[in-house]
Protein backbone atom coordinates (compact mmCIF):
# COMPACT_ATOMS: atom_id res chain seq x y z
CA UNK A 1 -33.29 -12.07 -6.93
CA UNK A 2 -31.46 -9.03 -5.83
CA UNK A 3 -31.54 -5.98 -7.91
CA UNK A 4 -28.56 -5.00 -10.34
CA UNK A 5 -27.02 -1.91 -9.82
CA UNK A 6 -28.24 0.99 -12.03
CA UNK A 7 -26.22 2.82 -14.22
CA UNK A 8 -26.98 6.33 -15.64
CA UNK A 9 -24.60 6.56 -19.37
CA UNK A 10 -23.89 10.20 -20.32
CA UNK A 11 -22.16 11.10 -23.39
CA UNK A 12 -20.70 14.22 -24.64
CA UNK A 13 -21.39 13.30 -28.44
CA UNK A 14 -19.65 16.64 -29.22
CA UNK A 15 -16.11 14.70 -27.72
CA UNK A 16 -16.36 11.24 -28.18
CA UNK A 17 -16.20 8.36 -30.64
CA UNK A 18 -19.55 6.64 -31.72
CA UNK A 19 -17.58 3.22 -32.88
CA UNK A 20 -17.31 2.78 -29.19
CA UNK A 21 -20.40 2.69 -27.69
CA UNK A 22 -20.34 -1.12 -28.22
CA UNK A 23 -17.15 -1.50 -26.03
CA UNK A 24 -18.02 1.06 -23.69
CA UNK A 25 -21.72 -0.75 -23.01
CA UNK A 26 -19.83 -4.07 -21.94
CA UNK A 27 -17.32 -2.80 -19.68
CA UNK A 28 -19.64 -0.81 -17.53
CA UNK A 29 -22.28 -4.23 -18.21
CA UNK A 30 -19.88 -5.74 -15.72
CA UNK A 31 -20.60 -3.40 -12.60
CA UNK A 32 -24.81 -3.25 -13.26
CA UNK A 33 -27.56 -2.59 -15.91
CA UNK A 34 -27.27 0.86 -17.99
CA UNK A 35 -30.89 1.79 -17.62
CA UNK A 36 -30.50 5.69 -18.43
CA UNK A 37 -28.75 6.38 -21.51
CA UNK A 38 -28.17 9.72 -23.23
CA UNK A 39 -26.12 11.38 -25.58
CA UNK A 40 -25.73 15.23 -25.70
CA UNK A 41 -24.62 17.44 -28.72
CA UNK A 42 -25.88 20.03 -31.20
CA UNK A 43 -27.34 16.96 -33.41
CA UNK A 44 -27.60 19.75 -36.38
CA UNK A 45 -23.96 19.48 -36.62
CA UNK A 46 -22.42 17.64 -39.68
CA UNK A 47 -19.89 15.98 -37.42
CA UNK A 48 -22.68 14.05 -35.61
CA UNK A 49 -24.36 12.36 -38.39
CA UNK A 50 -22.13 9.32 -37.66
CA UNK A 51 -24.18 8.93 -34.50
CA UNK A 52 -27.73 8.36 -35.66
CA UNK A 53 -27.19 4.73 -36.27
CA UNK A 54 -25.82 4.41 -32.90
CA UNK A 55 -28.20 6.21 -31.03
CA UNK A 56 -31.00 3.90 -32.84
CA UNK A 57 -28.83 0.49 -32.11
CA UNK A 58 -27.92 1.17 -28.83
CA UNK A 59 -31.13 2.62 -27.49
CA UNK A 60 -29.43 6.16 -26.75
CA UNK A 61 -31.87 9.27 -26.02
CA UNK A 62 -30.44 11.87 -27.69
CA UNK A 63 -30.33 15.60 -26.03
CA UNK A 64 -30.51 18.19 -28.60
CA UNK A 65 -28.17 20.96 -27.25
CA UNK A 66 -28.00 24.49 -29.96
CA UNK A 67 -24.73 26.41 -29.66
CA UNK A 68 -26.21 29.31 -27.91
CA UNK A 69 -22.55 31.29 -28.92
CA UNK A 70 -20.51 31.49 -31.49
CA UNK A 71 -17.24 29.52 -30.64
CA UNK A 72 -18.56 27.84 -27.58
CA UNK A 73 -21.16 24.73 -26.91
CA UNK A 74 -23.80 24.45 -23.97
CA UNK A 75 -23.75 20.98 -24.06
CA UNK A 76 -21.31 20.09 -20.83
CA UNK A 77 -23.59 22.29 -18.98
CA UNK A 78 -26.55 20.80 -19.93
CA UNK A 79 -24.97 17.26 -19.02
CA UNK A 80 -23.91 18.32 -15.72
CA UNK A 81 -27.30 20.11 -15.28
CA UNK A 82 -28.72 16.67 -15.82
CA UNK A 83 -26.49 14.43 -14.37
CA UNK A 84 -27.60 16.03 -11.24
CA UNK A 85 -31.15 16.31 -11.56
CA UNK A 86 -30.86 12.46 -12.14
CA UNK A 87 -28.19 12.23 -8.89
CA UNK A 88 -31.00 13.49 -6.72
CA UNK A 89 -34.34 11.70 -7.86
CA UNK A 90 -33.45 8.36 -9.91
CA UNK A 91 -30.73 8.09 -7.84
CA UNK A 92 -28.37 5.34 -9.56
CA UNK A 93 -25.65 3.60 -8.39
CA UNK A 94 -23.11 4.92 -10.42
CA UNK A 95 -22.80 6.63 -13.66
CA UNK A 96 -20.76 6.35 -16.95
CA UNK A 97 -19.16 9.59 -18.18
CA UNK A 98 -18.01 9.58 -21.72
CA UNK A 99 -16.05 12.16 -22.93
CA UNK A 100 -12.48 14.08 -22.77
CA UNK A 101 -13.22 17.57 -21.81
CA UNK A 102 -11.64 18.12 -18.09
CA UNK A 103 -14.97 20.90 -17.41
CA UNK A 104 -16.42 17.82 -16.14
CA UNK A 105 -13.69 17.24 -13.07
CA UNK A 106 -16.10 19.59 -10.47
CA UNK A 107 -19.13 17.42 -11.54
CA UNK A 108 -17.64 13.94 -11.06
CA UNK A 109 -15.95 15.24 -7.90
CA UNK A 110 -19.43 15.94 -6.96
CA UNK A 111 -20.64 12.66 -8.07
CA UNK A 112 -18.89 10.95 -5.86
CA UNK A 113 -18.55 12.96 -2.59
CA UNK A 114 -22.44 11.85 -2.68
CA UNK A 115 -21.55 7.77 -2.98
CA UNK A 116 -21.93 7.27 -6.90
CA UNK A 117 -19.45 5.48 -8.36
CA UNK A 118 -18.35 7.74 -11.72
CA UNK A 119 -16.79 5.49 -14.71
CA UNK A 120 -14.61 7.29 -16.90
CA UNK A 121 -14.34 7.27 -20.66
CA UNK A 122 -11.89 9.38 -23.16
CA UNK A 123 -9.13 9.52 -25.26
CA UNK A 124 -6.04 9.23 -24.37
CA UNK A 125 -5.65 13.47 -24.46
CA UNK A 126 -8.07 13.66 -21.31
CA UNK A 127 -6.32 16.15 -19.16
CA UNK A 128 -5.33 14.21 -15.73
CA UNK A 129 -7.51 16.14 -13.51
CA UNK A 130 -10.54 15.18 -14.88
CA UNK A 131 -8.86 11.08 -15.35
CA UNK A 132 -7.62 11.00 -11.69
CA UNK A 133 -11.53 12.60 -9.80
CA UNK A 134 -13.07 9.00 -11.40
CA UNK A 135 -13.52 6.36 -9.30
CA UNK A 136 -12.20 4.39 -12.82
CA UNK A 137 -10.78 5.76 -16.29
CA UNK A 138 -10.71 4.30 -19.21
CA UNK A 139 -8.73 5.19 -22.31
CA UNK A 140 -10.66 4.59 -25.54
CA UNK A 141 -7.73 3.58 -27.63
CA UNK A 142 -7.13 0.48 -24.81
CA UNK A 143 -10.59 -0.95 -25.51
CA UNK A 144 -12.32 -2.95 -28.00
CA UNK A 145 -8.61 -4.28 -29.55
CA UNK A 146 -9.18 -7.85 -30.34
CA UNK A 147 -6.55 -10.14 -28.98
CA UNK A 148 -4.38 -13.41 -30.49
CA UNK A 149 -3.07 -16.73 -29.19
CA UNK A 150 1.14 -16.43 -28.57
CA UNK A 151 1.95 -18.22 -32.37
CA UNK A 152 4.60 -20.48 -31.62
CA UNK A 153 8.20 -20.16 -32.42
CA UNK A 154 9.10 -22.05 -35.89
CA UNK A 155 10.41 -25.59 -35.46
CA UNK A 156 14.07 -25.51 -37.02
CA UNK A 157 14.61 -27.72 -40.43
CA UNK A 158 14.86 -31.44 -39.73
CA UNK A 159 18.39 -32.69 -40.52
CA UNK A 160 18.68 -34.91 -43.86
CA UNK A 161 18.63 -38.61 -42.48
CA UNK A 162 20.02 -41.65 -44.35
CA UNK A 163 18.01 -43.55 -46.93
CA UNK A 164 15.46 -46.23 -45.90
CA UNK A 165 14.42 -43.97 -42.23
CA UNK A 166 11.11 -42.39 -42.49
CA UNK A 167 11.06 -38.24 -42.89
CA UNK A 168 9.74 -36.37 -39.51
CA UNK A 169 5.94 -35.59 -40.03
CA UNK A 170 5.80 -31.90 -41.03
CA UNK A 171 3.81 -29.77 -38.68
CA UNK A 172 1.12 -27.46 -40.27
CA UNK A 173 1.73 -23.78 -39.49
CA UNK A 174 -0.39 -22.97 -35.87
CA UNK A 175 -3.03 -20.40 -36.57
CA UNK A 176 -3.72 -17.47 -35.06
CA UNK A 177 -6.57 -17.68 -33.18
CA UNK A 178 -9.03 -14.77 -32.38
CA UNK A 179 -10.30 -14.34 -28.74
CA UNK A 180 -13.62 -11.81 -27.85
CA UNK A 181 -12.96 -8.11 -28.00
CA UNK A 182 -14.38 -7.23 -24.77
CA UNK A 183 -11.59 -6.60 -22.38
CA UNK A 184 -11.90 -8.62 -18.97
CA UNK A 185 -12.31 -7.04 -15.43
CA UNK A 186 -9.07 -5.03 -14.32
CA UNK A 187 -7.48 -6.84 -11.39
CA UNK A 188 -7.71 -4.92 -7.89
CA UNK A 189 -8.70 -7.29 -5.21
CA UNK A 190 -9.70 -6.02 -1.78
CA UNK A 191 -10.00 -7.67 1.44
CA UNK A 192 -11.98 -4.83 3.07
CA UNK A 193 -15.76 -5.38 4.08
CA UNK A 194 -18.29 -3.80 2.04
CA UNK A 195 -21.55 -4.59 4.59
CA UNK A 196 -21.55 -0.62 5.11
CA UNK A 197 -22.70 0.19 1.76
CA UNK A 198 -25.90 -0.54 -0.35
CA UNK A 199 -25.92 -3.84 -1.90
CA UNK A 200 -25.48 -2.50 -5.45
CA UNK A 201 -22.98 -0.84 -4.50
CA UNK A 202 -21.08 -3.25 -2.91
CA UNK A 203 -21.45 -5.11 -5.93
CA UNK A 204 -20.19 -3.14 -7.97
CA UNK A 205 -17.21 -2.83 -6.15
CA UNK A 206 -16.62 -6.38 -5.61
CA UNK A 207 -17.01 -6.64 -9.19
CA UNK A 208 -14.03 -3.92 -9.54
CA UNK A 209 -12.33 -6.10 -7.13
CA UNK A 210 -13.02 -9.79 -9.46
CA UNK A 211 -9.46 -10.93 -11.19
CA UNK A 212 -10.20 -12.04 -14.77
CA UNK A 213 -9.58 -15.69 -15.71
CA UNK A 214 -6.03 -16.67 -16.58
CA UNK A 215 -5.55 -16.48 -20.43
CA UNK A 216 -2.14 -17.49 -22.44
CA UNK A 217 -4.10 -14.11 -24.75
CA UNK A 218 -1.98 -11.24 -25.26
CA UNK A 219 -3.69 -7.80 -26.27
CA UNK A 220 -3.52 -6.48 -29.78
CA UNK A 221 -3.34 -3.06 -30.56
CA UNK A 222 -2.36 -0.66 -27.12
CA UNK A 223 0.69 -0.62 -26.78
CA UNK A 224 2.13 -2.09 -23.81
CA UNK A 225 4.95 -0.04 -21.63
CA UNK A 226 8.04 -2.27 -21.14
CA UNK A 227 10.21 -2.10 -17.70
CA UNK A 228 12.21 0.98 -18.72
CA UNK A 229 9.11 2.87 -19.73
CA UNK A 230 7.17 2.08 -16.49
CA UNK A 231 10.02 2.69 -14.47
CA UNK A 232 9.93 6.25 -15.90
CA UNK A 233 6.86 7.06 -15.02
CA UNK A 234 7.34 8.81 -11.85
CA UNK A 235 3.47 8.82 -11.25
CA UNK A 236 2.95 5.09 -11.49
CA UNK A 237 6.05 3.88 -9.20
CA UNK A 238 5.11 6.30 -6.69
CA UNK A 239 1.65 5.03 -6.63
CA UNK A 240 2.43 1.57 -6.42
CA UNK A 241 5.25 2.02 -3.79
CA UNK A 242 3.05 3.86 -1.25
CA UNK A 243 0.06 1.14 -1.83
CA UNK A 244 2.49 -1.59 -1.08
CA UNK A 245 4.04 0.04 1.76
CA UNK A 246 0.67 0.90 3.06
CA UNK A 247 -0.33 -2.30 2.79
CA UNK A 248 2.90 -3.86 4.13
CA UNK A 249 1.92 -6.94 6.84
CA UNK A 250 4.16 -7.30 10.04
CA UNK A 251 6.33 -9.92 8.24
CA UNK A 252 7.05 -6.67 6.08
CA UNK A 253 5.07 -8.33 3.14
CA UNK A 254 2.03 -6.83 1.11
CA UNK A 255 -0.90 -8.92 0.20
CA UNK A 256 -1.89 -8.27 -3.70
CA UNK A 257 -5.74 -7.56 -2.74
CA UNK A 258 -4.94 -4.84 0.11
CA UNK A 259 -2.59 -3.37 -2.65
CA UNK A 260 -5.21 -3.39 -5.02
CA UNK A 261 -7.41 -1.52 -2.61
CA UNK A 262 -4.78 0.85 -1.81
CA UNK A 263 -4.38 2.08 -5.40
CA UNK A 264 -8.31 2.05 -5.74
CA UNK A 265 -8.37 4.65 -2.94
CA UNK A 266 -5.52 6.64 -4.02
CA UNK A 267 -6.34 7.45 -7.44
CA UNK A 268 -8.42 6.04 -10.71
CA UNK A 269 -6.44 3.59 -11.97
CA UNK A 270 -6.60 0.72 -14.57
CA UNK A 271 -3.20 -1.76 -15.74
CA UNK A 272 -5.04 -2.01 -19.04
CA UNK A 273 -4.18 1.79 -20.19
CA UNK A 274 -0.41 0.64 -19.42
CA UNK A 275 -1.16 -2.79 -21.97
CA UNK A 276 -1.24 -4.93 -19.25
CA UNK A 277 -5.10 -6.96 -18.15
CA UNK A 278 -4.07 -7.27 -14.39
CA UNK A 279 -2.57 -5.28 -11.70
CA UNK A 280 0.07 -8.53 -10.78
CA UNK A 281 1.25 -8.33 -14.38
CA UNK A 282 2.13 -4.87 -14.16
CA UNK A 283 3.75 -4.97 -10.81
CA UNK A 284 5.42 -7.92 -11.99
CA UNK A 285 7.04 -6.12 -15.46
CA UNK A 286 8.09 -3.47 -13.19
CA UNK A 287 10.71 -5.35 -11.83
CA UNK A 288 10.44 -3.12 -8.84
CA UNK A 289 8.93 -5.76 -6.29
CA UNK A 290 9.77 -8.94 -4.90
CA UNK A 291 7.04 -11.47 -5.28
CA UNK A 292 5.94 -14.40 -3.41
CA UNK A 293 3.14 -16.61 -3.90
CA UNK A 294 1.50 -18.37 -0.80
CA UNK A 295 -1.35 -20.39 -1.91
CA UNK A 296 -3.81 -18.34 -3.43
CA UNK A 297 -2.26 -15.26 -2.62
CA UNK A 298 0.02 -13.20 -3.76
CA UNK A 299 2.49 -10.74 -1.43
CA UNK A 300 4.91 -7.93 -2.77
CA UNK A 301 7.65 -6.22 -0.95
CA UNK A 302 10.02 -3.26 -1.88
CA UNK A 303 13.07 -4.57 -3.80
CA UNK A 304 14.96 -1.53 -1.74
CA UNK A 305 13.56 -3.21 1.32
CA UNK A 306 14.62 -6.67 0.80
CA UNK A 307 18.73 -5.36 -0.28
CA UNK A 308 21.51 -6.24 2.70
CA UNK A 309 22.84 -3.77 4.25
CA UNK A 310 26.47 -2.86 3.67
C-alpha cells in the first residue's frame, strides 16, 4: 500500500478563524494525511480562548509564543523558524499555511523553490503577494458554505375545467435539499507526466488535477462573479487568455487539462474564490471562449481568434 503524502498544518492562531479548522482539515485531506499539526499564538491572550476546544478536537499542538514587544508578536517568526526546521528533517510533502499576514510570502517562496507543495489559507484581505507565492489559495469565506438543490420554478395555476372532469393532482412544494459542506476538488486537469517526482508528490498533484463529480448543486453563501464582473477583472482574463493561448493545439484549439496546467504554473489559482466549483464553469461564464466538446474532452479557443476578418 503506498504511503500518503504527509502534510505539515501551521496556523497563525493570532490571524485566523478557529470555526474553520474543520473545513480547512478536509480540503487539504484530499492531497495526503495532516500528520504535523500546530497552532502558534500568545495563548495568554483573551482573543484565543475560542481556540482551546479546537486545539483539543482537532488534535492541534499548540506553540506558546509571548509578545516579546509591545505592539508587535513573535509568532510568524517562530512559525517560519519552524516550518523550516521541519522542511529539512521530517521532510513532508507539502504543507498547509493558515493565516493572512503577507510576512509569510519569503517563507512559502522558500517552501517551494525546495519541492513542497504550500496550501494557502486566509481571508479574503490576504495581500496578493503572499496569495499568488502558493502553489494553491484558499479564501476562508469560500469554504465550508453548505450548498442546495436548484428549487424548481412554480407550476402556474391550473385553469378552472368544466364540471364532471377530475381536478389536476396538486404537486407538493419540492424541498430544498442539503448537500455536504465540504467543497469538492477544484478542476485543473493536466496532461503532463508526473514520473519525475516522488510518488506523494505526484499524487498530490494528480489529485489537484481530479475534476469533481457533476452535481445539479449550486453553492450557498460566496458570492459568485457574473460575466460583467469577471470580465473586469483584468487579472483573471489575462491569466486565462495566455493559458489558453499557451496551450493552443495546431488546429488552433486548447485542450481544458493543458489549460488547467497552464494556470497551475502561472499563478495560485482556485474557480471556487470566484463562486464557481470548476475551472470549465468559469471559463464558460466568461463568455470569452469558444467551446467545443470532443468526447471526453473539452477545447477552448479565443473568441477574438475565431471573428472573420473584415
Amino acid at each position: 500500500m503506498p504511503r500518503e503524502a504527509r502534510i505539515a498544518l501551521l496556523i497563525d492562531a493570532d490571524n485566523s478563524p478557529a470555526a474553520k479548522i474543520d473545513v480547512i482539515l478536509a480540503e487539504l485531506a484530499k492531497h495526503g494525511v495532516s500528520n504535523i499539526r500546530r497552532a502558534y499564538g500568545n495563548w495568554k491572550k483573551q482573543e484565543l480562548k475560542g481556540w482551546e476546544a479546537v486545539l483539543h478536537e482537532y488534535a492541534i499542538r499548540p506553540v506558546q509564543q509571548f509578545d516579546v514587544s509591545k505592539g508587535k508578536n513573535a509568532t510568524d517568526m517562530v512559525m517560519t523558524i519552524e516550518a523550516l526546521e521541519l522542511l529539512y528533517t521530517d521532510r513532508p510533502e507539502a504543507f498547509g499555511i493558515v493565516s493572512s499576514d503577507a510576512d509569510f510570502t519569503p517563507l512559502v517562496m522558500h517552501l517551494r523553490a525546495k519541492g513542497a507543495l504550500v496550501f494557502g489559507f486566509g481571508a479574503k484581505k490576504t495581500p496578493a503577494p503572499f496569495v499568488n507565492a502558493c502553489s494553491r489559495f484558499l479564501f476562508l469565506e469560500n469554504l465550508g458554505a453548505p450548498a442546495v438543490l436548484d428549487e424548481p420554478e412554480p407550476s402556474p395555476a391550473p385553469a378552472a375545467r368544466p364540471a364532471g372532469k377530475k381536478a389536476a393532482a396538486k404537486k407538493a412544494p419540492a424541498r430544498k435539499t442539503a448537500l455536504p459542506a465540504a467543497s469538492p476538488a477544484p478542476t485543473l486537469a493536466s496532461d503532463e507526466s508526473e514520473a519525475e517526482l516522488p510518488p506523494q508528490v505526484a499524487a498530490m498533484v494528480d489529485s489537484l488535477s481530479a475534476a469533481p463529480a457533476a452535481t445539479p448543486a449550486r453553492a450557498a453563501g460566496p458570492l459568485r462573479l457574473d460575466r460583467a464582473a469577471l470580465k473586469q477583472d483584468a487579472r483573471l482574463v489575462s491569466l486565462l487568455r495566455n493559458a489558453v493561448e499557451s496551450a493552443e493545439g495546431e488546429d488552433g484549439w486548447s485542450p481544458l487539462g493543458a489549460v488547467g496546467q497552464q494556470i497551475g504554473n502561472q499563478a495560485s489559482f482556485d474557480p471556487r474564490n470566484y463562486g464557481y466549483r470548476k475551472l470549465i464553469d468559469l471559463i464558460e461564464a466568461t463568455q470569452l471562449f469558444d467551446l467545443e466538446r470532443r468526447g471526453s474532452q473539452f477545447l477552448l479557443r479565443d473568441k477574438r481568434r475565431s471573428r472573420p476578418r473584415a
